[in-house]
PDB file of N, CA and C in Angstrom:
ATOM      1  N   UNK A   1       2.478  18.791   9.151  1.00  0.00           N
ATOM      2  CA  UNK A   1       3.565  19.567   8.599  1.00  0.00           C
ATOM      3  C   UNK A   1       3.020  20.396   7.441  1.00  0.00           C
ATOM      4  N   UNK A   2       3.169  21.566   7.510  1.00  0.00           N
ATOM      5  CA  UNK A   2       2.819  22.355   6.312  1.00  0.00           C
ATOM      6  C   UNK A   2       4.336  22.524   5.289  1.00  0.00           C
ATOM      7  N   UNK A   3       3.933  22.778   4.075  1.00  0.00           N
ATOM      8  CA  UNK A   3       4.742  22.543   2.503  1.00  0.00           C
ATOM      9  C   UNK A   3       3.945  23.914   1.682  1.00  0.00           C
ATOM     10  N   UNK A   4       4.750  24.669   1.186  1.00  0.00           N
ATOM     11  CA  UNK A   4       4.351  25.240  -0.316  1.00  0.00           C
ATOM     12  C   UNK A   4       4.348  24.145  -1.399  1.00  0.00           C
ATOM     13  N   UNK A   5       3.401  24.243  -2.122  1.00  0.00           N
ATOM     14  CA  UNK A   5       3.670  23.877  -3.652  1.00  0.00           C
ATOM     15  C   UNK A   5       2.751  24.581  -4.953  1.00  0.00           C
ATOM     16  N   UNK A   6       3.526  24.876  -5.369  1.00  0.00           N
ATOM     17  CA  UNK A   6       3.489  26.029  -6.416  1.00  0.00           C
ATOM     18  C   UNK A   6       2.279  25.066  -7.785  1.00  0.00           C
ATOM     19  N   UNK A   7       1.516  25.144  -8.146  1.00  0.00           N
ATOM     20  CA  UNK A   7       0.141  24.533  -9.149  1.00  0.00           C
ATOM     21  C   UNK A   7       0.378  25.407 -10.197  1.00  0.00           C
ATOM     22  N   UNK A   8       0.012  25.203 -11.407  1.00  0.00           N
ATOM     23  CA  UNK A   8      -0.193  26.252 -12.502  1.00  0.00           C
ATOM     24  C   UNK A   8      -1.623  26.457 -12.186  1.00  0.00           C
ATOM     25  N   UNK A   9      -1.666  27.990 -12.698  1.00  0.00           N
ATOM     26  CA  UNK A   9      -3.552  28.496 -12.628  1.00  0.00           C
ATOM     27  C   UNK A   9      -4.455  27.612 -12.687  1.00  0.00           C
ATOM     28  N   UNK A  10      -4.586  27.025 -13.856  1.00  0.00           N
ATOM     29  CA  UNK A  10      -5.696  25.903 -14.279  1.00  0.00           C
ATOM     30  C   UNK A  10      -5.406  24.427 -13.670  1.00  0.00           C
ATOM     31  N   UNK A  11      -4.570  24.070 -12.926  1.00  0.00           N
ATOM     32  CA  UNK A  11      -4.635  23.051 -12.177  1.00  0.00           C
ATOM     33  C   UNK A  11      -4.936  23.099 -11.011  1.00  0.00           C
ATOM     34  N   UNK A  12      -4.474  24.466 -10.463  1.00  0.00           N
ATOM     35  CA  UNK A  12      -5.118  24.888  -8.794  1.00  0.00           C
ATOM     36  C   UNK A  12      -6.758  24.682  -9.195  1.00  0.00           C
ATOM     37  N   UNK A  13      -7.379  25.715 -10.241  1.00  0.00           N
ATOM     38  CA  UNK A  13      -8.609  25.560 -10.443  1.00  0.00           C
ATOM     39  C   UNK A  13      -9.703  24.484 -10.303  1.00  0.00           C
ATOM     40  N   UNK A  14      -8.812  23.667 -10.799  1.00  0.00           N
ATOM     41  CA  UNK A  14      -9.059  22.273 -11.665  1.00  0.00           C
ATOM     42  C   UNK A  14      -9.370  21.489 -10.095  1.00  0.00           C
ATOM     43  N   UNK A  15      -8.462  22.130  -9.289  1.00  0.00           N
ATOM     44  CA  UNK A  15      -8.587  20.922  -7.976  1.00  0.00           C
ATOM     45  C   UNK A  15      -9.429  21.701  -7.052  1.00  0.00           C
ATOM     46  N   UNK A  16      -9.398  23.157  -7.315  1.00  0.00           N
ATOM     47  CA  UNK A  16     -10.733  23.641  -5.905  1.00  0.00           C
ATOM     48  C   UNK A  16     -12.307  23.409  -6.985  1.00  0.00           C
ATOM     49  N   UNK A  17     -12.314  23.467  -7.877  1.00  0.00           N
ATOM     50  CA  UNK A  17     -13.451  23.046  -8.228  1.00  0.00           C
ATOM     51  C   UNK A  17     -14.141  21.891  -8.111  1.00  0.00           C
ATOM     52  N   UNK A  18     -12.692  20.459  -7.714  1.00  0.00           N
ATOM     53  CA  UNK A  18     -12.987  19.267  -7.653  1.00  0.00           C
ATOM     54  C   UNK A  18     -13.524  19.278  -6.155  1.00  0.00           C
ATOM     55  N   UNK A  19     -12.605  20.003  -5.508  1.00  0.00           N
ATOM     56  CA  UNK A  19     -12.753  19.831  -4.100  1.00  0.00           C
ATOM     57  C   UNK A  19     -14.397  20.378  -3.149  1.00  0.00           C
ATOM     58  N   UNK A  20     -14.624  21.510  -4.069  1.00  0.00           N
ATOM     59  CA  UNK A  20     -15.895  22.104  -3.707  1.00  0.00           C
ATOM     60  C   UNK A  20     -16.825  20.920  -4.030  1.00  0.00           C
ATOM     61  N   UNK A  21     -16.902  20.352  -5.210  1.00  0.00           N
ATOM     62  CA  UNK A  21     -18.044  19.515  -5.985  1.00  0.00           C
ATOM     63  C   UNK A  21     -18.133  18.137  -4.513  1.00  0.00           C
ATOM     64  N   UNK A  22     -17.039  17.932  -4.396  1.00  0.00           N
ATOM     65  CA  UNK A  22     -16.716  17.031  -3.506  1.00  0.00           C
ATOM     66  C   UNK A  22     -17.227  17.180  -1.576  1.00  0.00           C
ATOM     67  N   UNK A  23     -17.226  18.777  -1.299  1.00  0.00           N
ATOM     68  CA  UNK A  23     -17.647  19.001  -0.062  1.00  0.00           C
ATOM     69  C   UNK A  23     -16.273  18.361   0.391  1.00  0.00           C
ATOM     70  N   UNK A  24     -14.837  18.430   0.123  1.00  0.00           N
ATOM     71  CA  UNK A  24     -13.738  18.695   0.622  1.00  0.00           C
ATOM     72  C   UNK A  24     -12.342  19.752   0.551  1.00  0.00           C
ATOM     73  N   UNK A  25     -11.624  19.835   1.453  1.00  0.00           N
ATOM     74  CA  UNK A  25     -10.743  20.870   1.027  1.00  0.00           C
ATOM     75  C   UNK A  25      -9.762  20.391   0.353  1.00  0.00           C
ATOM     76  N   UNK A  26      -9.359  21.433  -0.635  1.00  0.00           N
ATOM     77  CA  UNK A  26      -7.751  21.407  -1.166  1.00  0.00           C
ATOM     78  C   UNK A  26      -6.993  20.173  -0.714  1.00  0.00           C
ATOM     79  N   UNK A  27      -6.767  20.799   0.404  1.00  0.00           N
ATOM     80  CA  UNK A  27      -5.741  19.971   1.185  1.00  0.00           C
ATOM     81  C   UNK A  27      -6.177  18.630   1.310  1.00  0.00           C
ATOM     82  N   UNK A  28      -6.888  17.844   1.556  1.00  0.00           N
ATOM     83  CA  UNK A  28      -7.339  16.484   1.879  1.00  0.00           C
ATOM     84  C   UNK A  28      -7.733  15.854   0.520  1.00  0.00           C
ATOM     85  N   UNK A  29      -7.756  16.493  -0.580  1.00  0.00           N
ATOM     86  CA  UNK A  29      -7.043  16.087  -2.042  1.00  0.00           C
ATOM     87  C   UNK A  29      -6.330  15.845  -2.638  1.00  0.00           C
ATOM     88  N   UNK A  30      -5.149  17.035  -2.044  1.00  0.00           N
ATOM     89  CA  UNK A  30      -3.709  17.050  -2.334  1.00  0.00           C
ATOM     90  C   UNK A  30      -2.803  15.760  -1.589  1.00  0.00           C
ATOM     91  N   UNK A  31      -3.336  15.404  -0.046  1.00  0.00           N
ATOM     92  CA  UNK A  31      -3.154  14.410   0.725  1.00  0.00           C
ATOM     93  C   UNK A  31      -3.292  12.935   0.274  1.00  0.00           C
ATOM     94  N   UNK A  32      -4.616  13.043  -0.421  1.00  0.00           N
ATOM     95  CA  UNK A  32      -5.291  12.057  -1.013  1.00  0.00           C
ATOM     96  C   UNK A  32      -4.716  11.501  -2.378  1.00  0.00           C
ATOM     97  N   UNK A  33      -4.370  12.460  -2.915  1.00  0.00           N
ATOM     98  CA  UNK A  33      -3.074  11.971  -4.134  1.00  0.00           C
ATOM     99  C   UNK A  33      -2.374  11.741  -4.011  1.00  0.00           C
ATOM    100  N   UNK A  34      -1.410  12.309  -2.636  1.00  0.00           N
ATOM    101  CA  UNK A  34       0.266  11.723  -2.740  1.00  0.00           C
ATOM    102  C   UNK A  34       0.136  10.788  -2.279  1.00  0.00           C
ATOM    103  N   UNK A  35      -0.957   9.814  -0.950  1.00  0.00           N
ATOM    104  CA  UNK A  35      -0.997   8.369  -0.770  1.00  0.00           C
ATOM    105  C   UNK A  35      -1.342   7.520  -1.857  1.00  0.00           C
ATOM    106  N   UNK A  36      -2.138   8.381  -2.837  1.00  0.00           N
ATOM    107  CA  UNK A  36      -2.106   7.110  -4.050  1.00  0.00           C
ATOM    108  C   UNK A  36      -0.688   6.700  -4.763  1.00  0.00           C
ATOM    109  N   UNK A  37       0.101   8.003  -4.856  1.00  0.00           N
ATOM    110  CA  UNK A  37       0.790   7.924  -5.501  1.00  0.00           C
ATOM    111  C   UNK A  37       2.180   6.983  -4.936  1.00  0.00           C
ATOM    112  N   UNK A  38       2.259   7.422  -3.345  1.00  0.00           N
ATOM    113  CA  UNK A  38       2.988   6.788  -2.240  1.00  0.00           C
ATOM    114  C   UNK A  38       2.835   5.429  -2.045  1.00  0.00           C
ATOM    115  N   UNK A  39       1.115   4.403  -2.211  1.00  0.00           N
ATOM    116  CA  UNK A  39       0.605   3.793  -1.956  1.00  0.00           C
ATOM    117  C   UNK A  39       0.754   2.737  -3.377  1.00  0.00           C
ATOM    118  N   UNK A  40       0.063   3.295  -4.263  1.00  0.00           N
ATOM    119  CA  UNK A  40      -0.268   2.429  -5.213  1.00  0.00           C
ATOM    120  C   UNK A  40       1.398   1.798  -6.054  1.00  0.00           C
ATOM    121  N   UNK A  41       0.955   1.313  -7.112  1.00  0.00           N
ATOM    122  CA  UNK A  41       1.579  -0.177  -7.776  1.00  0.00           C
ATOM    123  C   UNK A  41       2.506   0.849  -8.060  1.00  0.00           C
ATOM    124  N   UNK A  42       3.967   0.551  -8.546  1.00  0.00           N
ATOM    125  CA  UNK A  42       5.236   1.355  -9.153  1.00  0.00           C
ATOM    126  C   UNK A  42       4.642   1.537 -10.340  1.00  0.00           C
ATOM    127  N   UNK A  43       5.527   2.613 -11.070  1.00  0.00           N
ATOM    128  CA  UNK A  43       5.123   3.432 -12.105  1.00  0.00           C
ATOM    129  C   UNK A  43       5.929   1.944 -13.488  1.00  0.00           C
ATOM    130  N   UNK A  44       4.943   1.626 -14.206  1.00  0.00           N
ATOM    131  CA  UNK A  44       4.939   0.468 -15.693  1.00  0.00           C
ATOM    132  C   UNK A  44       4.702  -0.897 -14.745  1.00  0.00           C
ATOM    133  N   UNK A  45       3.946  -0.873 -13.834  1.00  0.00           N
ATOM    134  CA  UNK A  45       3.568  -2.280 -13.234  1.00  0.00           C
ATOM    135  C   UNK A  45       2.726  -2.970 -14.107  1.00  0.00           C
ATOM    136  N   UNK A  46       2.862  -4.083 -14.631  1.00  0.00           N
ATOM    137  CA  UNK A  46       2.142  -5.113 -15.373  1.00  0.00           C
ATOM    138  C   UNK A  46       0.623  -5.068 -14.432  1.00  0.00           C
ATOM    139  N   UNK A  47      -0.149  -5.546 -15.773  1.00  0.00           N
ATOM    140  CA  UNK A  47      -0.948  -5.930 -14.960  1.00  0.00           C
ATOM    141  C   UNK A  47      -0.771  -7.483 -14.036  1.00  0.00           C
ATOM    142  N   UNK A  48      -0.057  -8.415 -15.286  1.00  0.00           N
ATOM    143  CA  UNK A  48       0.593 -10.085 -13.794  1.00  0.00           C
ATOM    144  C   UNK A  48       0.483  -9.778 -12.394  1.00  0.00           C
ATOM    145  N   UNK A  49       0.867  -7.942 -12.294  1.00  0.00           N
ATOM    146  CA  UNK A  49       1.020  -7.475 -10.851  1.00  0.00           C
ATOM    147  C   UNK A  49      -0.255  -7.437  -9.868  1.00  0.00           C
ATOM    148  N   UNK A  50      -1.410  -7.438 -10.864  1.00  0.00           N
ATOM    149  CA  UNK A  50      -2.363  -7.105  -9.974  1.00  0.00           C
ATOM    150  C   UNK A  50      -3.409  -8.559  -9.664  1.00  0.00           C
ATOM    151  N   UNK A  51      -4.173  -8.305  -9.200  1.00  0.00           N
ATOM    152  CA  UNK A  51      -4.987  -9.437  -8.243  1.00  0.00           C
ATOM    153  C   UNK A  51      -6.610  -9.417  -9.347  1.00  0.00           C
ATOM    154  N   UNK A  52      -7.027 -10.519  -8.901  1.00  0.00           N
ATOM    155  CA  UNK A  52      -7.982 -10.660 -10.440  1.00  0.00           C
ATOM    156  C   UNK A  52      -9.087  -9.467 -10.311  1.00  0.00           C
ATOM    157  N   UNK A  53      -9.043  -8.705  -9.119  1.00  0.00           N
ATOM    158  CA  UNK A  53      -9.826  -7.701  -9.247  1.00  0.00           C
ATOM    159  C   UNK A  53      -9.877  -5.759  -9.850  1.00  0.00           C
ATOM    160  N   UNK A  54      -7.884  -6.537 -10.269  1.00  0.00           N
ATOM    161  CA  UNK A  54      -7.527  -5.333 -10.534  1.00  0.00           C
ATOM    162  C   UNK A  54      -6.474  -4.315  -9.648  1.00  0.00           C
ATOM    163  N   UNK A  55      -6.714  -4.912  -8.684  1.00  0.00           N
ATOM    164  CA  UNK A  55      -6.077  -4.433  -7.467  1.00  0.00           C
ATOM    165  C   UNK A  55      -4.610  -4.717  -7.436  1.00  0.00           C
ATOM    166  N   UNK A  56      -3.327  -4.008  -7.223  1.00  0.00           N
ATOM    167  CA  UNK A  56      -2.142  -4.171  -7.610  1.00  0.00           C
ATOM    168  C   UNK A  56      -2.051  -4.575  -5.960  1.00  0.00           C
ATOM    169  N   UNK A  57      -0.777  -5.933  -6.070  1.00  0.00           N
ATOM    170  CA  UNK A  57      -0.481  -6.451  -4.564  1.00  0.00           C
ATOM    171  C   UNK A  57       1.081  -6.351  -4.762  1.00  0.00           C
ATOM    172  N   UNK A  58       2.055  -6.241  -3.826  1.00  0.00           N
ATOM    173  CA  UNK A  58       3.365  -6.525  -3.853  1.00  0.00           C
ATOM    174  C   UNK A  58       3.898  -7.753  -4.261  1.00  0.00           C
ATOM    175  N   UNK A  59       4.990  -7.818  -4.759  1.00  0.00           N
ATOM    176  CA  UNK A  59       5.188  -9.138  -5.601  1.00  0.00           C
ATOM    177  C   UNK A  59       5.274 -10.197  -4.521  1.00  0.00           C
ATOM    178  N   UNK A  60       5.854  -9.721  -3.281  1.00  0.00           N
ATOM    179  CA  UNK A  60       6.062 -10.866  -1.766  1.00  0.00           C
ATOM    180  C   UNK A  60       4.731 -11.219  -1.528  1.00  0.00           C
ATOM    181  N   UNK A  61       3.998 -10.397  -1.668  1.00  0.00           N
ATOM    182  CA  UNK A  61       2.987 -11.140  -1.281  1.00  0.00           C
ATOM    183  C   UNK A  61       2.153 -12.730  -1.752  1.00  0.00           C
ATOM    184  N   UNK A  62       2.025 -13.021  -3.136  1.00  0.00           N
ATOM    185  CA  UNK A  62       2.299 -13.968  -3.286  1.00  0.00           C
ATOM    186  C   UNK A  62       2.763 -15.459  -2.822  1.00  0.00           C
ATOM    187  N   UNK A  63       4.106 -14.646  -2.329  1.00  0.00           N
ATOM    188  CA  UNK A  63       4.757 -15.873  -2.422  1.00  0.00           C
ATOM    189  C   UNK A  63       4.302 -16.479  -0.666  1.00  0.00           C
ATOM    190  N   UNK A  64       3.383 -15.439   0.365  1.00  0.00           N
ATOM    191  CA  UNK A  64       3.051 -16.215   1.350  1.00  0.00           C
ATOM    192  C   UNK A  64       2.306 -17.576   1.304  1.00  0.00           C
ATOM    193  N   UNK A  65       1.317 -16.893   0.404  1.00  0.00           N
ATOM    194  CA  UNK A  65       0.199 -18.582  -0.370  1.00  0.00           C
ATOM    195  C   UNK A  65       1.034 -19.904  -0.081  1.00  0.00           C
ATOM    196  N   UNK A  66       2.537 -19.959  -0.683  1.00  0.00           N
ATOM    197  CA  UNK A  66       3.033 -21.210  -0.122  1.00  0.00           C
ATOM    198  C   UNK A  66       3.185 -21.910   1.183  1.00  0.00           C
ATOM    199  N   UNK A  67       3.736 -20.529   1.795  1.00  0.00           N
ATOM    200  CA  UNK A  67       3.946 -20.964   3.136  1.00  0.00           C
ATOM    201  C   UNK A  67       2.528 -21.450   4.040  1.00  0.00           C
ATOM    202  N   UNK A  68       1.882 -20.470   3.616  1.00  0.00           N
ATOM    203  CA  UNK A  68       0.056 -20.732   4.316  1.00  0.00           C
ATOM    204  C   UNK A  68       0.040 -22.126   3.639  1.00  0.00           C
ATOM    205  N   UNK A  69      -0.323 -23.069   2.870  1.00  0.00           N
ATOM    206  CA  UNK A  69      -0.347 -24.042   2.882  1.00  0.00           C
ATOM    207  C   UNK A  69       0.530 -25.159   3.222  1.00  0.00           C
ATOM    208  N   UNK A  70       1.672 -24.899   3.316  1.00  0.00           N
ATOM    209  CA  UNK A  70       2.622 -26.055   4.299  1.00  0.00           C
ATOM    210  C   UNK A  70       2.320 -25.904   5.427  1.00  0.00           C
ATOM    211  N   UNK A  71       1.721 -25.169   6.266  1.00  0.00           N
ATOM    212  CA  UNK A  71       0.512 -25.111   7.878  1.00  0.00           C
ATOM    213  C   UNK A  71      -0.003 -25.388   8.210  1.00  0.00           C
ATOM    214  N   UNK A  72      -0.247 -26.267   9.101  1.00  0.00           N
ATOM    215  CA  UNK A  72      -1.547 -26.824   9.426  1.00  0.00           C
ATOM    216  C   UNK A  72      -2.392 -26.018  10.185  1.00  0.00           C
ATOM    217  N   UNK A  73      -1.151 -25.433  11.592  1.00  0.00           N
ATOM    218  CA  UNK A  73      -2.463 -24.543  12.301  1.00  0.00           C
ATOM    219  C   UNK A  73      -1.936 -23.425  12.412  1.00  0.00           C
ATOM    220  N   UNK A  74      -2.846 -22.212  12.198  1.00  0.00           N
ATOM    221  CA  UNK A  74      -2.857 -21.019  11.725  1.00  0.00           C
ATOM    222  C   UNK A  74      -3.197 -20.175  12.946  1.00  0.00           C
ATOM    223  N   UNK A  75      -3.370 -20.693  13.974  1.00  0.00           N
ATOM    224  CA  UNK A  75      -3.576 -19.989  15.626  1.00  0.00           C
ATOM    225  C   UNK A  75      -2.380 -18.829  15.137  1.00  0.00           C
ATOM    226  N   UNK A  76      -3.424 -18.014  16.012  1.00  0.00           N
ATOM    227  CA  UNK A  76      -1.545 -16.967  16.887  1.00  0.00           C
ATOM    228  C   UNK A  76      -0.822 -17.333  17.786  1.00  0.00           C
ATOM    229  N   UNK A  77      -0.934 -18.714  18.097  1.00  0.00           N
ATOM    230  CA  UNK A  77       0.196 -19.078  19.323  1.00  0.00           C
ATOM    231  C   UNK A  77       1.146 -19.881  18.170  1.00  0.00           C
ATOM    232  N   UNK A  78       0.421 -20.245  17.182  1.00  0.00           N
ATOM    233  CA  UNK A  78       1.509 -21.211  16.452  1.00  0.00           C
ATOM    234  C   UNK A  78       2.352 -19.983  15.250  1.00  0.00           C
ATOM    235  N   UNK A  79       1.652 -18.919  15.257  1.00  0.00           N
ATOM    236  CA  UNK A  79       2.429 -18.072  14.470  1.00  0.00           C
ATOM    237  C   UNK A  79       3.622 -17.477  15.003  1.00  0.00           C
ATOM    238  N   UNK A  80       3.503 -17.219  16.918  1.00  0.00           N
ATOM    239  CA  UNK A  80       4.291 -16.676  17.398  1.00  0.00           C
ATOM    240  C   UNK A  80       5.253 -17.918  17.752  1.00  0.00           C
ATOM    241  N   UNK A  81       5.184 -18.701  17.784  1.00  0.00           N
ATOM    242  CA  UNK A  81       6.065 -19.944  18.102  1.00  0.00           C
ATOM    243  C   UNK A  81       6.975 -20.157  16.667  1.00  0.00           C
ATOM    244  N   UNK A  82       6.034 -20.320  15.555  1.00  0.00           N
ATOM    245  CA  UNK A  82       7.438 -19.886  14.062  1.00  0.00           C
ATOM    246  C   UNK A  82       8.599 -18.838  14.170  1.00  0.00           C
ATOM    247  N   UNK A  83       7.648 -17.550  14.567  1.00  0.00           N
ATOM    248  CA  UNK A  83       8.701 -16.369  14.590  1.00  0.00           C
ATOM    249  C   UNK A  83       9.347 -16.556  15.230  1.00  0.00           C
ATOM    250  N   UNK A  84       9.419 -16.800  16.740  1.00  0.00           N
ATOM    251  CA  UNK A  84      10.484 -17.033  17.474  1.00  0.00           C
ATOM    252  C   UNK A  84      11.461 -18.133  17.453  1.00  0.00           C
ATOM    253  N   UNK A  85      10.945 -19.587  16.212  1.00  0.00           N
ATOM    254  CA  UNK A  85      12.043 -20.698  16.194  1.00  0.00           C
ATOM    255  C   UNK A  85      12.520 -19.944  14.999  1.00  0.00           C
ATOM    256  N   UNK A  86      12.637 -18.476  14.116  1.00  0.00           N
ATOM    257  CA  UNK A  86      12.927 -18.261  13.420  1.00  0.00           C
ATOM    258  C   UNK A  86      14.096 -16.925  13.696  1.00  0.00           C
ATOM    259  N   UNK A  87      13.323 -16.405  14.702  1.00  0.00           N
ATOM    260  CA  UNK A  87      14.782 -15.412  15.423  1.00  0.00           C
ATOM    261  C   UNK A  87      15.402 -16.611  15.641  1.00  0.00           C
ATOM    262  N   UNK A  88      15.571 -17.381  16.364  1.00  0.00           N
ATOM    263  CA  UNK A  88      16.606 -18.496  17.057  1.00  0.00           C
ATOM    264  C   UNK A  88      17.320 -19.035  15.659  1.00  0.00           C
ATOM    265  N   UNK A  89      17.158 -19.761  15.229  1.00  0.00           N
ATOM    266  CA  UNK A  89      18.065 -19.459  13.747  1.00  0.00           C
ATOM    267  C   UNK A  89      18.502 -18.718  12.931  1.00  0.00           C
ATOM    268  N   UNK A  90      17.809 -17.362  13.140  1.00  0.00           N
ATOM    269  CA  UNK A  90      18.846 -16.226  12.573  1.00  0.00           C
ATOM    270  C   UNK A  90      19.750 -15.902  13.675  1.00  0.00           C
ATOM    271  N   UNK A  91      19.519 -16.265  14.729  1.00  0.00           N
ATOM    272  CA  UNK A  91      20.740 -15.629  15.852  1.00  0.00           C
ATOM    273  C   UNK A  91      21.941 -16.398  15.753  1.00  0.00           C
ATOM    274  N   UNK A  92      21.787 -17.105  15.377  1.00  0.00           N
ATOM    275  CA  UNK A  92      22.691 -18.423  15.254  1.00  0.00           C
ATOM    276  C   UNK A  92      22.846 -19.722  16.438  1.00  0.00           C
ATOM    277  N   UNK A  93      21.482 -19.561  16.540  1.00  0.00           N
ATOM    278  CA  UNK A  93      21.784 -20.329  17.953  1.00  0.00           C
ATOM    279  C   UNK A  93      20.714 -21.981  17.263  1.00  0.00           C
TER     280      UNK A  93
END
């Protein structure tokens, strides 16, 4: 999908100069920022949020660690056998 977006002088600059230094275009910069921005931690995320490497994780994530240890076996037949005794109790059955 193509988009206008309007840069002030010295920031267009600022990014084809990055982009040349780089041996990439504009565009796959401009791309490359809005997934960070799309991607990365919400805007005043603690660091508590991030992982000891720095790396920001979703707060759910976490909370799988519990469940992975009440498991014994971690197959994909026993994962798909949870999910489905787990639709069956949300269906109400």
């Amino acid at each position: 999908m193509k988009a206008t977006i309007e840069f002030d002088d010295l920031l267009y600059r600022r990014l084809k100069i990055e982009a040349a230094r780089q041996g990439r275009t504009v565009r796959e910069l401009v791309a490359e920022g809005v997934r960070y921005v799309l991607d990365g931690p919400p805007a005043g995320t603690s660091v508590s949020e991030t992982t000891e490497h720095g790396e920001w994780r979703p707060a759910w994530l976490g909370q799988l660690r519990g469940f992975a240890s009440s498991v014994e076996d971690h197959s994909i037949e026993a994962a798909r056998a949870s999910i489905v005794r787990g639709r069956s109790l949300t269906a109400g059955e």
